[in-house]
N, C-alpha and C. Protein backbone atom coordinates (compact mmCIF):
# COMPACT_ATOMS: atom_id res chain seq x y z
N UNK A 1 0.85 -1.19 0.00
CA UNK A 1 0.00 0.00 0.00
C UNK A 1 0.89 1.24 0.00
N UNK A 2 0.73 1.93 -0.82
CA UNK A 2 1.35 3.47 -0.95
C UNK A 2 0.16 4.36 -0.56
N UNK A 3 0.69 5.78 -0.85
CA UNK A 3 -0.26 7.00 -0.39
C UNK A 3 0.73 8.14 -1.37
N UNK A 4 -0.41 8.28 -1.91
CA UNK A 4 -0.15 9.76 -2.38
C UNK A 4 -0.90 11.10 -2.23
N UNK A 5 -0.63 11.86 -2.31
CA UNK A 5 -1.29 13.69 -2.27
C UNK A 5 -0.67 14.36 -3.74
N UNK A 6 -1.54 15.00 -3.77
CA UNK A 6 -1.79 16.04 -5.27
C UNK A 6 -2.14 16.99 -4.16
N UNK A 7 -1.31 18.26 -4.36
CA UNK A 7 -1.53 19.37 -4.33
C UNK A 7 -1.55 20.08 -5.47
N UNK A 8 -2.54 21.30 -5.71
CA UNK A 8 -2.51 21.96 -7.01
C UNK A 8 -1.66 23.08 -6.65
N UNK A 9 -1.49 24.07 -7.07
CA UNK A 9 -0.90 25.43 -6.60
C UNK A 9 -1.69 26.29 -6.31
N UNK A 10 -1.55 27.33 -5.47
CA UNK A 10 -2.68 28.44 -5.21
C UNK A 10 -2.90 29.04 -6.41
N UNK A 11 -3.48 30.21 -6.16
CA UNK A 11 -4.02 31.37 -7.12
C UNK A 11 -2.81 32.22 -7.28
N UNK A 12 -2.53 31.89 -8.71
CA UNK A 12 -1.91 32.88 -9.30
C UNK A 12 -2.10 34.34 -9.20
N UNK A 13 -0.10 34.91 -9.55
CA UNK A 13 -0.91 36.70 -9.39
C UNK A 13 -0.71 37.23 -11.04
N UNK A 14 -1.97 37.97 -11.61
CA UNK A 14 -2.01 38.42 -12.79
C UNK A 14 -1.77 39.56 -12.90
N UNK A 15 -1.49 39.97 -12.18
CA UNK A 15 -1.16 41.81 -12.00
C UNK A 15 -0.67 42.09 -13.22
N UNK A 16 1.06 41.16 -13.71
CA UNK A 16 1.42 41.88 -14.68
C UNK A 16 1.94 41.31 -15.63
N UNK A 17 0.91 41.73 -16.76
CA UNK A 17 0.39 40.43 -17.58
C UNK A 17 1.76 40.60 -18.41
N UNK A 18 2.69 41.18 -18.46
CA UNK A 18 4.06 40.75 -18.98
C UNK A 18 4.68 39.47 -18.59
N UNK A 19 4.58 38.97 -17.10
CA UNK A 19 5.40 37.88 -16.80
C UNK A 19 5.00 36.83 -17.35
N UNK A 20 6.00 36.28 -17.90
CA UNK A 20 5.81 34.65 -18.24
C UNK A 20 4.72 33.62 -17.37
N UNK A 21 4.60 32.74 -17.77
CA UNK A 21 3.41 32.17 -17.09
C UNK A 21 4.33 31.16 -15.69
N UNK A 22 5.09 30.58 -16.10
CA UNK A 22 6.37 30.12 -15.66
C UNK A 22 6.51 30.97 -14.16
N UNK A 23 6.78 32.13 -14.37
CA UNK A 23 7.78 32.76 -13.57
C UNK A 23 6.44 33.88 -12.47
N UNK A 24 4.91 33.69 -12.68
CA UNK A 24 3.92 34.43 -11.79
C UNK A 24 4.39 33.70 -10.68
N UNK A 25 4.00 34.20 -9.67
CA UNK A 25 4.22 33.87 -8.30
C UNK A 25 2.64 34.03 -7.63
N UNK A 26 2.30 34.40 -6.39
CA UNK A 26 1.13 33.78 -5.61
C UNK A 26 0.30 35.52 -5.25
N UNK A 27 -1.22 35.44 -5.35
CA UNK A 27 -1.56 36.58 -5.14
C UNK A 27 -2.07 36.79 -3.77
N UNK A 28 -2.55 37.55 -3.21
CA UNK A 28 -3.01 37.83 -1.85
C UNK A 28 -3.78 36.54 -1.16
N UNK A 29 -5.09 36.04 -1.92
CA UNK A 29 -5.86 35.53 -1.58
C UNK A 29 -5.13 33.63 -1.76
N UNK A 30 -4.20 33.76 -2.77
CA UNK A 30 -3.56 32.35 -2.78
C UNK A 30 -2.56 31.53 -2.22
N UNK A 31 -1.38 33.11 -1.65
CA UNK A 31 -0.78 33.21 -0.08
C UNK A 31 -1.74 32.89 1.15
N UNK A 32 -3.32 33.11 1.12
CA UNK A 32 -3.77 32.77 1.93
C UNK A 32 -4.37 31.10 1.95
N UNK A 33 -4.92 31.04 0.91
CA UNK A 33 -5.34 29.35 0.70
C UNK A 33 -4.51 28.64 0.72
N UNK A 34 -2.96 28.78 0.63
CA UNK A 34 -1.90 27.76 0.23
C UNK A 34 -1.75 27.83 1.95
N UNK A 35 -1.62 28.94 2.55
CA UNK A 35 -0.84 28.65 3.92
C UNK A 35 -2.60 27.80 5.04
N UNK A 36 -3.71 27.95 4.53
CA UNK A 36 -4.75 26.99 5.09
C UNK A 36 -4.62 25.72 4.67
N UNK A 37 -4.24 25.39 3.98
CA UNK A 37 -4.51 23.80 3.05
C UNK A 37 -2.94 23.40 4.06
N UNK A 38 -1.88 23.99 4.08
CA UNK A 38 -0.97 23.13 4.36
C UNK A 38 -1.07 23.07 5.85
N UNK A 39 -1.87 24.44 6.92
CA UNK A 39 -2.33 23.67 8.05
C UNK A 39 -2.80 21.99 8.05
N UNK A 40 -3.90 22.26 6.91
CA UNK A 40 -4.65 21.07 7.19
C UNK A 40 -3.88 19.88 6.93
N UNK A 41 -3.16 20.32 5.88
CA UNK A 41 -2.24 18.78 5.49
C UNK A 41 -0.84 18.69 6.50
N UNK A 42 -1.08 19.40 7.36
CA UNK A 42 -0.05 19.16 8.22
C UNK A 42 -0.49 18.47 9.53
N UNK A 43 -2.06 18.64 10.00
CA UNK A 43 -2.87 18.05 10.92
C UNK A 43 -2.86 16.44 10.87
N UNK A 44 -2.94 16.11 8.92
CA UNK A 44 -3.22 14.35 8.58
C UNK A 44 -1.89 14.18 9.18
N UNK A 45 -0.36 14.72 9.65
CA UNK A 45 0.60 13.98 10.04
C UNK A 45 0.50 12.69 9.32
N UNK A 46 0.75 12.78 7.55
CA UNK A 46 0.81 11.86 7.14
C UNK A 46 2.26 11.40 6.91
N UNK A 47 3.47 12.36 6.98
CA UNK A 47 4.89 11.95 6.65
C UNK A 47 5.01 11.84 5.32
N UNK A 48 5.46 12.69 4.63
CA UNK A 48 5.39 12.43 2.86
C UNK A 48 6.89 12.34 3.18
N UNK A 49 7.53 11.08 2.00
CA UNK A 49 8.58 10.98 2.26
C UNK A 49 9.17 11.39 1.42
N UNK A 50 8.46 12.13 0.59
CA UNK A 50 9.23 12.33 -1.30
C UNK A 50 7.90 13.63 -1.37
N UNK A 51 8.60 14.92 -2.07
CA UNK A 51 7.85 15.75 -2.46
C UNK A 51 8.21 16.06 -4.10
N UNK A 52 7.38 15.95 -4.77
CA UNK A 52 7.92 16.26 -6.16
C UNK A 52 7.22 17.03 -6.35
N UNK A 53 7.52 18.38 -7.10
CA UNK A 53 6.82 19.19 -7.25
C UNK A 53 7.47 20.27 -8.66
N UNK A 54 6.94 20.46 -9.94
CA UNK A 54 7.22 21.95 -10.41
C UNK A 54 7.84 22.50 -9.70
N UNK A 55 8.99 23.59 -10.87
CA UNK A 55 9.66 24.35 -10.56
C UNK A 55 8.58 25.72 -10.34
N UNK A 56 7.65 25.87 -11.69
CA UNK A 56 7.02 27.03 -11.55
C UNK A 56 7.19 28.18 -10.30
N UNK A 57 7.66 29.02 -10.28
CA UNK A 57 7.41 30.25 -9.15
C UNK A 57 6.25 29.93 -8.55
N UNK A 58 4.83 29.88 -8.72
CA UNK A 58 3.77 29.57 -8.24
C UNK A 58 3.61 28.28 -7.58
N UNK A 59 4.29 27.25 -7.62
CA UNK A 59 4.11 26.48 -6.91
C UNK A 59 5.34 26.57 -5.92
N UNK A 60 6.52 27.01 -6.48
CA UNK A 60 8.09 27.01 -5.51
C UNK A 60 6.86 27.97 -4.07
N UNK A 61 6.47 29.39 -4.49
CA UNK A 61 5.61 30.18 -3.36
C UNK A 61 4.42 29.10 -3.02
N UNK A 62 4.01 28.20 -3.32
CA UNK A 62 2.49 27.55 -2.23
C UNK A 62 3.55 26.39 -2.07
N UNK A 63 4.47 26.06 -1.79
CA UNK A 63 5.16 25.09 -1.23
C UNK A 63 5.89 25.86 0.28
N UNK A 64 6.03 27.22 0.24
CA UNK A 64 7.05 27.77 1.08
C UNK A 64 5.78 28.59 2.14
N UNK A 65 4.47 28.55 1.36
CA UNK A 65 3.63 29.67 2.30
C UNK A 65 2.74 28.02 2.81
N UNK A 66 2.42 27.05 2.03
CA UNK A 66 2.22 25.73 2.67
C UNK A 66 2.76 25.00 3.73
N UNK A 67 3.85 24.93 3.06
CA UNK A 67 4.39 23.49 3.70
C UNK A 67 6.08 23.77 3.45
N UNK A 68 6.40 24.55 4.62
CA UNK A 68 7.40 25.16 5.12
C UNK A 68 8.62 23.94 5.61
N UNK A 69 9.73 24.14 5.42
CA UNK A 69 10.70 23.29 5.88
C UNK A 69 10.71 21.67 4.92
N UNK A 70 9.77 21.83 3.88
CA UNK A 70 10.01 20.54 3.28
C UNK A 70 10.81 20.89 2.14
N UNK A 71 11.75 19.60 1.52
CA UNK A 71 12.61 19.65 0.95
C UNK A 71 12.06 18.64 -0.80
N UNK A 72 11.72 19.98 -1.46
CA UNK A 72 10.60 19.11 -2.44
C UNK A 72 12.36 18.83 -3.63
N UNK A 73 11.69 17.92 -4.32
CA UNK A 73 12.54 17.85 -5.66
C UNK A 73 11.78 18.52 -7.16
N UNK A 74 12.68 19.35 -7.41
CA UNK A 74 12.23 20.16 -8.38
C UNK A 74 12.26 19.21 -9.75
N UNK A 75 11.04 18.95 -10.67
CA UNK A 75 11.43 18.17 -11.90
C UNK A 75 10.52 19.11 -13.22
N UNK A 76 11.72 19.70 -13.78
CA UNK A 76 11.05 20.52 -14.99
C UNK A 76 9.48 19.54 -15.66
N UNK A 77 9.98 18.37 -15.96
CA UNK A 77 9.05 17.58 -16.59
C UNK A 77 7.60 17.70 -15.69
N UNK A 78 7.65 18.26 -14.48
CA UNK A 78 6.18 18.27 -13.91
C UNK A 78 5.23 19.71 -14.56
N UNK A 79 5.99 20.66 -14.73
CA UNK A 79 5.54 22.03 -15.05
C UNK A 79 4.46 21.41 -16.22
N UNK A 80 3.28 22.01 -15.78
CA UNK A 80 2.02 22.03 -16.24
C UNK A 80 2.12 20.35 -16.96
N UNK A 81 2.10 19.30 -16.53
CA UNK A 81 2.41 17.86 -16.56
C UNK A 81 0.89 17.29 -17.21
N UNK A 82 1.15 16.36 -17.93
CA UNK A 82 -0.28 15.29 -17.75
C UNK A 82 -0.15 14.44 -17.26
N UNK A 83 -1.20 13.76 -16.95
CA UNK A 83 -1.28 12.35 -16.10
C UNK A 83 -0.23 11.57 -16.76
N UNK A 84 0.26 11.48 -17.68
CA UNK A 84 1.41 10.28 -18.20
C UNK A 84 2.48 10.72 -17.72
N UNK A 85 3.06 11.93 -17.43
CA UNK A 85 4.08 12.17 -17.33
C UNK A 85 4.48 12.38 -15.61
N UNK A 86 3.16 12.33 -14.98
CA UNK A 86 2.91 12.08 -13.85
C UNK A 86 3.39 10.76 -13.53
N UNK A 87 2.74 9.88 -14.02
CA UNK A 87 3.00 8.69 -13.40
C UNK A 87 4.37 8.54 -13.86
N UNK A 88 5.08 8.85 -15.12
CA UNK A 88 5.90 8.78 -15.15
C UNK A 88 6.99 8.68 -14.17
N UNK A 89 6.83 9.99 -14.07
CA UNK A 89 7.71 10.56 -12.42
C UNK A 89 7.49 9.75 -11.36
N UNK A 90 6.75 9.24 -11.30
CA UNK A 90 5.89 8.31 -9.77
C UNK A 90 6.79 7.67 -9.93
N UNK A 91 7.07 6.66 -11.26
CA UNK A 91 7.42 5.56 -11.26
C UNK A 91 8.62 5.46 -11.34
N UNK A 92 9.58 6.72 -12.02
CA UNK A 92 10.62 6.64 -11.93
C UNK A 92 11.50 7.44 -10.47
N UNK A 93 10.83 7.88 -9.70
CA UNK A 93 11.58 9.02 -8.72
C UNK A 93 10.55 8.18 -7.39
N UNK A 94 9.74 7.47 -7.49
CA UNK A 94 8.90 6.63 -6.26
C UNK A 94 10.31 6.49 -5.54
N UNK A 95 10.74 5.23 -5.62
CA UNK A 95 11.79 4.46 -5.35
C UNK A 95 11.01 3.67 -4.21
N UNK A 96 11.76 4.06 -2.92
CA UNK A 96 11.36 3.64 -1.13
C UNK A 96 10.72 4.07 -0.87
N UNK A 97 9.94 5.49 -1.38
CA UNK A 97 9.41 5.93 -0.79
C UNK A 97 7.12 5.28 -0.26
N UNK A 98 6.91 5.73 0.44
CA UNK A 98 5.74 4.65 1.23
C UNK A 98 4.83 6.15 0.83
N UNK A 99 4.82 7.37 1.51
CA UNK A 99 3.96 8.38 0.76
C UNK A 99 4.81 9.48 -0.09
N UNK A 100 4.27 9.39 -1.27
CA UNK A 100 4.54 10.98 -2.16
C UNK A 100 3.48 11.92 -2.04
N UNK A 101 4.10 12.83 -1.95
CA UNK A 101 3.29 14.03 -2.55
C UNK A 101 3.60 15.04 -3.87
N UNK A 102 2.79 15.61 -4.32
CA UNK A 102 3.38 16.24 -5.90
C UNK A 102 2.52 17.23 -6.53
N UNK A 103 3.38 18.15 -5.74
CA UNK A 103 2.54 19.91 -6.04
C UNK A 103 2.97 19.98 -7.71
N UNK A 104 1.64 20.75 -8.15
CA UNK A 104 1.98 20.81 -9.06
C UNK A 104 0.73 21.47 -10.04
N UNK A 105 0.21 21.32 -11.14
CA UNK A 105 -1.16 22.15 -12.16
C UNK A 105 -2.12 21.02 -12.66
N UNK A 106 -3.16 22.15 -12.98
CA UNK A 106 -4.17 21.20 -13.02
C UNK A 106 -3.80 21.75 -14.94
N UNK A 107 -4.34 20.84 -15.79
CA UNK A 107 -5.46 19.85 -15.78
C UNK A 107 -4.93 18.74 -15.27
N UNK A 108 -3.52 18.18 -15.15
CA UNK A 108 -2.60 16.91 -15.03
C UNK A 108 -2.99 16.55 -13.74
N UNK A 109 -3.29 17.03 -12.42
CA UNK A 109 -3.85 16.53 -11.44
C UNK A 109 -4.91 16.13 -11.38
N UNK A 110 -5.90 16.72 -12.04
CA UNK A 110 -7.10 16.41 -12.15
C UNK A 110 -7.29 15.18 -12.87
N UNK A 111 -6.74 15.26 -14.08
CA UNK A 111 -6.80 13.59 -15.16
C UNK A 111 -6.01 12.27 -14.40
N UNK A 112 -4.80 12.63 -13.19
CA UNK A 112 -4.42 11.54 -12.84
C UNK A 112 -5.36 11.18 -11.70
N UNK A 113 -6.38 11.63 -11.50
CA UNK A 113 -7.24 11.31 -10.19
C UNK A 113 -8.18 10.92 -11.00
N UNK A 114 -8.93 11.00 -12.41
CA UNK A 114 -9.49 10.18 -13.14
C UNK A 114 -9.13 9.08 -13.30
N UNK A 115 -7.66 8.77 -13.29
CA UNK A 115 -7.24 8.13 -13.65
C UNK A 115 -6.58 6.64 -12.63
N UNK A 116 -6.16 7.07 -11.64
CA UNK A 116 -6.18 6.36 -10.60
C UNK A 116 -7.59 5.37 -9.65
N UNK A 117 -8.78 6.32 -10.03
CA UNK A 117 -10.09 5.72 -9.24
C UNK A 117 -10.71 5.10 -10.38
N UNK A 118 -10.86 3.72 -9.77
CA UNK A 118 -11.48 2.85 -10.76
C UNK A 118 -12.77 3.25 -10.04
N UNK A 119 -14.24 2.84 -11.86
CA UNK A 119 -15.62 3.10 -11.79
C UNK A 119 -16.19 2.60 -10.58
N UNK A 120 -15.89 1.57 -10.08
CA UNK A 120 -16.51 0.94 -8.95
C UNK A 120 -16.20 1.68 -7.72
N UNK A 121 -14.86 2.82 -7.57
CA UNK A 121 -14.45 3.24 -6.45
C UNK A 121 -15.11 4.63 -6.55
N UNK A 122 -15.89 5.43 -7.34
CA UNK A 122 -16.55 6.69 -7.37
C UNK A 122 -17.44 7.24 -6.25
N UNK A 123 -17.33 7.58 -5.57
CA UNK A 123 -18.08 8.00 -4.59
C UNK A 123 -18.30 9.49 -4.88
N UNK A 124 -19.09 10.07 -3.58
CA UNK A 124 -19.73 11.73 -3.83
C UNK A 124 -18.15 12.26 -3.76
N UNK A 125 -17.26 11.90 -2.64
CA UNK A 125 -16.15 12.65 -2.72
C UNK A 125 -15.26 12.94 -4.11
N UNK A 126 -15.11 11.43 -4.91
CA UNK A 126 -14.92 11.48 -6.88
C UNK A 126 -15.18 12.61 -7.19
N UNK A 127 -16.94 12.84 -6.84
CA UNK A 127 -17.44 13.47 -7.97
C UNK A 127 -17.25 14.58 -7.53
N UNK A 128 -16.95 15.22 -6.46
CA UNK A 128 -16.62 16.55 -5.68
C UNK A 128 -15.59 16.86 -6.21
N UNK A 129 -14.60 15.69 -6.76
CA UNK A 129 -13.50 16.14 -6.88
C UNK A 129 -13.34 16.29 -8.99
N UNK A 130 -14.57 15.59 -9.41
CA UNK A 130 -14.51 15.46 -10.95
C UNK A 130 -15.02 16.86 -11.19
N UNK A 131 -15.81 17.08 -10.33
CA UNK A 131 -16.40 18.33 -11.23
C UNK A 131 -15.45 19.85 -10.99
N UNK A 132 -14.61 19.92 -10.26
CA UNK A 132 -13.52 21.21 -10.49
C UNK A 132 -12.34 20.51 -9.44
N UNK A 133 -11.63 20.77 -9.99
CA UNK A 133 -9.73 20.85 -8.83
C UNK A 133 -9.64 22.10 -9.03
N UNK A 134 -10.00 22.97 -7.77
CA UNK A 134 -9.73 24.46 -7.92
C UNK A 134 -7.94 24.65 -7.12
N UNK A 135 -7.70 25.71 -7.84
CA UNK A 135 -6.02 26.06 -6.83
C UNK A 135 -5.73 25.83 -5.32
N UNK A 136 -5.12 25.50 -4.54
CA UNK A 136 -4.46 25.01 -3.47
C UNK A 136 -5.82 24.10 -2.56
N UNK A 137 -5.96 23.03 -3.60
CA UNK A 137 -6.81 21.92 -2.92
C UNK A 137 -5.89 21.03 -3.08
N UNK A 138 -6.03 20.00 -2.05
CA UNK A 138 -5.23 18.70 -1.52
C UNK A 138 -6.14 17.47 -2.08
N UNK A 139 -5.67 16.52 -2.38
CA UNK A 139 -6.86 15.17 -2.89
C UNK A 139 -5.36 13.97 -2.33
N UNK A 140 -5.90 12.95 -1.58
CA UNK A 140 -5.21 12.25 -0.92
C UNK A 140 -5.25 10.58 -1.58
N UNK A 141 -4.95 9.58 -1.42
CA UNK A 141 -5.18 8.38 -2.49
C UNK A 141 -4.55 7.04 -1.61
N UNK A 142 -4.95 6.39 -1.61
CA UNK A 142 -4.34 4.94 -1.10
C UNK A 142 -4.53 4.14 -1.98
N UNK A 143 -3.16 4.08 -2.67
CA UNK A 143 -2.97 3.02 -3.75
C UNK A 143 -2.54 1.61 -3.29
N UNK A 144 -3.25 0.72 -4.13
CA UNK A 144 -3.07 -0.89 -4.35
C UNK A 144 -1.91 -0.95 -4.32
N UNK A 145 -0.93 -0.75 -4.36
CA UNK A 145 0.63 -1.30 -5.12
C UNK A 145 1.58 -1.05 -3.93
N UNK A 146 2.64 -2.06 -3.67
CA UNK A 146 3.70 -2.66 -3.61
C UNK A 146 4.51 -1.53 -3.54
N UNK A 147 5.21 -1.06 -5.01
CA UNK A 147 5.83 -0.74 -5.58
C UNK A 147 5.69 0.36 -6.91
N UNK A 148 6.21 1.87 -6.94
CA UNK A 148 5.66 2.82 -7.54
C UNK A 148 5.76 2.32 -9.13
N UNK A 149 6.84 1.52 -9.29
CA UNK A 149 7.17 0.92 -10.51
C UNK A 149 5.59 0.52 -11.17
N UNK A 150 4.55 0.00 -10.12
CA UNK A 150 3.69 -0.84 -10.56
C UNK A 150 2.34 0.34 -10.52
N UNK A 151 2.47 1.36 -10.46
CA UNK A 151 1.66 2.50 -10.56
C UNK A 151 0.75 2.15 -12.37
N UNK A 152 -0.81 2.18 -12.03
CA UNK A 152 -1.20 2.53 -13.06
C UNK A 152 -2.81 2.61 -13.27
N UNK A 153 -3.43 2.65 -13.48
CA UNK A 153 -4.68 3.20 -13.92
C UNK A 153 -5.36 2.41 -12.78
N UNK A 154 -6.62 2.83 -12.24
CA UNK A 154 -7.51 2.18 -11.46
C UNK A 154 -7.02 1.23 -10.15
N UNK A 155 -5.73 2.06 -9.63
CA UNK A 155 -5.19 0.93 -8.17
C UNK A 155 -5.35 1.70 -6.93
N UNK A 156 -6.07 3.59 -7.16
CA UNK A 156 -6.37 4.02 -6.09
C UNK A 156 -7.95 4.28 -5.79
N UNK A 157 -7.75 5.17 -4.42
CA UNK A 157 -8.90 4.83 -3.68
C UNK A 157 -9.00 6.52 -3.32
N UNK A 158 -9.82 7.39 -3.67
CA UNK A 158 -9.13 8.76 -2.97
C UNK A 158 -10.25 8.81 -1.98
N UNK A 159 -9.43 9.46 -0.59
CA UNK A 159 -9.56 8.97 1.05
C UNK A 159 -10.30 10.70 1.36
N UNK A 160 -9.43 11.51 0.72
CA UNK A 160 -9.82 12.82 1.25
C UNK A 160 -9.77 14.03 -0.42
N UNK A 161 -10.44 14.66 -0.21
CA UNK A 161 -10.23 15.38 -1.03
C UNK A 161 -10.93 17.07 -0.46
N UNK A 162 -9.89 18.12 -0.35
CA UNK A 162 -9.89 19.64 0.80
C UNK A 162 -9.82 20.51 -0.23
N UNK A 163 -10.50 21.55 -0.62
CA UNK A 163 -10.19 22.77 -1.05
C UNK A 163 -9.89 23.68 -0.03
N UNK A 164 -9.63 24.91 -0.27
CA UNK A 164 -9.52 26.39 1.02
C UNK A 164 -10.93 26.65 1.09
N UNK A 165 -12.11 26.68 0.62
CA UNK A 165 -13.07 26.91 0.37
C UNK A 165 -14.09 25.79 1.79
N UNK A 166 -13.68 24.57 1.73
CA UNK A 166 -13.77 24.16 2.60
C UNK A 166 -13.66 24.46 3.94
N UNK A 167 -12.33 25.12 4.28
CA UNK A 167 -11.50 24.89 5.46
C UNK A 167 -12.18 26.60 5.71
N UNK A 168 -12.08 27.61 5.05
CA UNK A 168 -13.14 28.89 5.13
C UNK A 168 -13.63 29.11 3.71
N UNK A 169 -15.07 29.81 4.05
CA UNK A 169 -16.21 29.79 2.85
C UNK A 169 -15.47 31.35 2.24
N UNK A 170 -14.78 32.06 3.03
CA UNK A 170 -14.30 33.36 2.22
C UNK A 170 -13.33 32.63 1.09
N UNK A 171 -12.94 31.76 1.28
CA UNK A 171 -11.80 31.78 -0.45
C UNK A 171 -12.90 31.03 -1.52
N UNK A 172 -13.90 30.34 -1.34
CA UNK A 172 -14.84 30.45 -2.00
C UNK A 172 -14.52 30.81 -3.34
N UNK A 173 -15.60 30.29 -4.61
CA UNK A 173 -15.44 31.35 -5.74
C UNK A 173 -15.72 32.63 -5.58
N UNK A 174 -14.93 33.60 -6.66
CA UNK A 174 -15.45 35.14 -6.55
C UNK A 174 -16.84 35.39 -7.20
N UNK A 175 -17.57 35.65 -6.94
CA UNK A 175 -18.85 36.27 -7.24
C UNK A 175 -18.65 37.27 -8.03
């Protein structure tokens, strides 16, 4: 049995629409959702033993206003990633490790959580989680497998799935 976490990144800042998309960093309200979500994911005291995460500025800032003192591994190949290249990474950078976690963009978080819950495992929480992955939400997974090598379609189970919106109704959508 493994465990993984998908973190997305907070809310981008658009202020100035010159910067590369790459290189935005975190806006008022996404400094605030990133540093609630990593309370909460700091409460599961789950021990992630491996953080992989985008380089992106936006996620390097909801990793540092999150989840402070962890020592993520930066892999270009995650920046704005799809589910293949996801598991990719799982499978090649897993190793020993028992939980990963792997900040990083949606749509690629979102399709590997399609992709991990087999039809029979869909519950309301699935569908909470099919119908939007908004910025600095957490979705948690207890996978079937051994071994990350053996990562692949339909071997998880997702256990939790947190937006900021949750944790307070002010980060909410904007109206």
């Amino acid at each position: 049995m493994k465990t993984l976490g998908l973190l997305r990144h907070a809310k981008s800042d658009w202020d100035d629409m010159a910067t590369r998309d790459f290189d935005r960093g975190l806006n008022d309200r996404g400094r605030k959702g990133a540093s609630l979500i990593g309370k909460h994911i700091a409460r599961q005291n789950i021990g992630f033993d491996l953080v992989l995460a985008s380089p992106a500025e936006r996620v390097q800032r909801t990793l540092e206003a999150a989840l402070p003192g962890l020592d993520p591994v930066f892999d270009k190949r995650l920046y704005l990633a799809g589910s293949d290249t996801l598991v990719d990474v799982l499978r090649e950078k897993g190793g020993n490790s028992d939980a990963v976690l792997i900040v990083g963009h949606n749509p690629g978080l979102q399709e590997l959580l399609f992709a991990l819950v087999p039809p029979a495992s869909e519950d309301a929480l699935f569908d909470q989680a099919a119908s939007k992955y908004p910025t600095a939400t957490f979705a948690l997974f207890e996978l079937d497998i051994d071994d990350w090598a053996d990562l692949d379609e339909d071997c998880g189970r997702l256990v939790q799935f947190t937006r900021p919106r949750d944790l307070d109704p002010t980060l909410g959508p904007e109206i």
